[in-house]
Protein backbone atom coordinates (compact mmCIF):
# COMPACT_ATOMS: atom_id res chain seq x y z
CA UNK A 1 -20.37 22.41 78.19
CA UNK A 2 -17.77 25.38 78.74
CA UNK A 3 -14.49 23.99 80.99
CA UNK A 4 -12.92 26.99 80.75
CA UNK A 5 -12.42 31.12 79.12
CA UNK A 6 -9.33 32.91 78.96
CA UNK A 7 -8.52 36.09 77.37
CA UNK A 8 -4.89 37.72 77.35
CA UNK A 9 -4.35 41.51 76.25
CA UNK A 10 -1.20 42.06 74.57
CA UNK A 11 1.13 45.33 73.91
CA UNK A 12 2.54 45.04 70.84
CA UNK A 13 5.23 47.53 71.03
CA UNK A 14 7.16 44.90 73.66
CA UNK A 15 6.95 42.77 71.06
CA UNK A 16 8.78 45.22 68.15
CA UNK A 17 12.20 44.42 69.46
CA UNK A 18 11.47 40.36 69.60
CA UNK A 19 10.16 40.49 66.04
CA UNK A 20 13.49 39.83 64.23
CA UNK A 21 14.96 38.39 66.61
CA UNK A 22 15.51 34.66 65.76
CA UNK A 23 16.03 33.04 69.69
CA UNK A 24 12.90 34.76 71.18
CA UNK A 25 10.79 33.59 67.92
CA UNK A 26 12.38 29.86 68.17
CA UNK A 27 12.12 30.05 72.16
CA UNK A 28 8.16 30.54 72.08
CA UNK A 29 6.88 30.34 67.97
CA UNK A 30 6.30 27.10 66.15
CA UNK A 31 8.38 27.29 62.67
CA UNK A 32 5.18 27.52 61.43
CA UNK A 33 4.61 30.34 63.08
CA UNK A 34 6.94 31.77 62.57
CA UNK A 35 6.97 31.20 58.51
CA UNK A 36 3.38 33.03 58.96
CA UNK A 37 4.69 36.50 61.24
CA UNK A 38 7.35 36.59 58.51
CA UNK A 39 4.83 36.88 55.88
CA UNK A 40 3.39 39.76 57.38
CA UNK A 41 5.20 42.17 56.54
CA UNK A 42 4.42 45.38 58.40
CA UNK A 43 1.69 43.47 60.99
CA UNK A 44 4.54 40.95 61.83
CA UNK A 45 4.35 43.13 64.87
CA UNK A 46 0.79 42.51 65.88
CA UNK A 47 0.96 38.65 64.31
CA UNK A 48 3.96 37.95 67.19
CA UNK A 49 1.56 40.06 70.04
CA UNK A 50 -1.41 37.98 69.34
CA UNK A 51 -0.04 34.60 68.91
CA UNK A 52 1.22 35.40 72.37
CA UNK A 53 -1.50 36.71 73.51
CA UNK A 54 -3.67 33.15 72.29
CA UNK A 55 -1.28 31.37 74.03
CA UNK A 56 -1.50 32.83 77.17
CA UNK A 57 -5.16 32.69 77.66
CA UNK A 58 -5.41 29.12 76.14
CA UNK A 59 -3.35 28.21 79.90
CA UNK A 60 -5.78 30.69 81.61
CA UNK A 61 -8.31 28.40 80.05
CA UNK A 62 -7.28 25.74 81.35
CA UNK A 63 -6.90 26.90 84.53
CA UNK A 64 -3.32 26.05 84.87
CA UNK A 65 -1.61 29.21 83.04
CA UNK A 66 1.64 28.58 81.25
CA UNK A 67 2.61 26.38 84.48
CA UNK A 68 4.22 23.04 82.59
CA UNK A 69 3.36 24.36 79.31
CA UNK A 70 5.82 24.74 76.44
CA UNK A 71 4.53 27.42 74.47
CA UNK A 72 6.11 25.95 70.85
CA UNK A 73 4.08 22.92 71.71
CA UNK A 74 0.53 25.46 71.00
CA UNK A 75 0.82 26.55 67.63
CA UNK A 76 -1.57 29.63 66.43
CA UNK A 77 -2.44 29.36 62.70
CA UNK A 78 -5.01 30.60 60.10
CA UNK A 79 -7.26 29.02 57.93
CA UNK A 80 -7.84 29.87 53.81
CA UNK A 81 -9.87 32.41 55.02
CA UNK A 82 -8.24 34.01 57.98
CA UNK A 83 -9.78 32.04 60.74
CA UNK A 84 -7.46 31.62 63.83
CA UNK A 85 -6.81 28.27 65.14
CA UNK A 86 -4.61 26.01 67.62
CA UNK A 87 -2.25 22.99 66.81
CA UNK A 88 -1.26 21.01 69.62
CA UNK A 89 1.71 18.68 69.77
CA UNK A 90 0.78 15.58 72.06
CA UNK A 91 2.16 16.86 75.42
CA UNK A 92 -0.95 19.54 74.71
CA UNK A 93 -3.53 17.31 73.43
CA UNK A 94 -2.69 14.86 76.35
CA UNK A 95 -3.47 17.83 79.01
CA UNK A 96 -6.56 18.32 76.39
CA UNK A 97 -8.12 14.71 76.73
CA UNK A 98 -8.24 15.00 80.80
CA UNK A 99 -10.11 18.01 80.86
CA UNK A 100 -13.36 16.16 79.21
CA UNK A 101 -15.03 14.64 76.55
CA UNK A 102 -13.72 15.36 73.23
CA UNK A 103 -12.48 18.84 73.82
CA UNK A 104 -12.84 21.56 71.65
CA UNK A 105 -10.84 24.84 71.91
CA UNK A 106 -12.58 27.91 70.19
CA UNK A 107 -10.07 30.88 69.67
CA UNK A 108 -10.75 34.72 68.54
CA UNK A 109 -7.67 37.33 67.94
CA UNK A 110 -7.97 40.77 67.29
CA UNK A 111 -5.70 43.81 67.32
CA UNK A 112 -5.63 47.51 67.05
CA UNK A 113 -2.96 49.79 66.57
CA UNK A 114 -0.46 49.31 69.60
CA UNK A 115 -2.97 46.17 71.05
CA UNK A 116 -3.46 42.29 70.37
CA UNK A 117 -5.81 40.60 72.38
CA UNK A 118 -6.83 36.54 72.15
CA UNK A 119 -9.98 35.20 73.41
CA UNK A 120 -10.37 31.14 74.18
CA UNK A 121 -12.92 28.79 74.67
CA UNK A 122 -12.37 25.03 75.77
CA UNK A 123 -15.67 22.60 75.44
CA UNK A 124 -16.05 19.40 76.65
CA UNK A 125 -18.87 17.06 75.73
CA UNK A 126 -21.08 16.21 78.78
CA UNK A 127 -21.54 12.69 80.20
């Protein structure tokens, strides 16, 4: 069963000033994160929008926003082949475990030109 959606839209030219700059990234990014946006290269840009962007509507999915959340606590990655995905430290997977059954959180990125925007789905078994 669905517990929550949230979907964030992101302007990546906010972002272009943040990109290099190593307090914002260590603020709000994972080192992982930030080890992947580096790798980028020219959609660094877009990378930092939407990893934003993912982690704002995860806490729109949960219904709580970014209310008691530390955003380097979610971590947006990729798979081999591109998929995007979430790593939660414990504070994350604690809020996680009281929101159902074995929660799942499904997450879709995209982004176009001067846009990033982050789709996410949490399911919860039933019963």
């Amino acid at each position: 069963m669905i517990f929550g959606t949230g979907i964030d839209l992101a302007d990546c030219t906010r972002f272009e000033k943040w990109v290099d700059d190593d307090n914002f990234c260590g603020k709000y990014y994972s080192n992982d994160e930030i080890v992947y946006i580096k790798s980028r290269g020219r959609g660094a840009v877009q990378s930092l929008a939407a990893g934003f962007a993912a982690k704002e509507a995860f806490g729109k999915a949960l219904g709580t926003g970014l209310s008691g959340l530390s955003l380097k606590e979610i971590t947006v990655l990729r798979d081999d082949k591109g998929k995007p995905y979430f790593r939660f430290d414990d504070t994350i997977r604690d809020i996680l475990s009281g929101c159902g059954k074995n929660p799942k959180v499904h997450l879709s990125l995209s982004h176009e030109a001067h846009l990033a925007i982050a789709q996410v789905v949490i399911e919860v078994e039933n019963g």
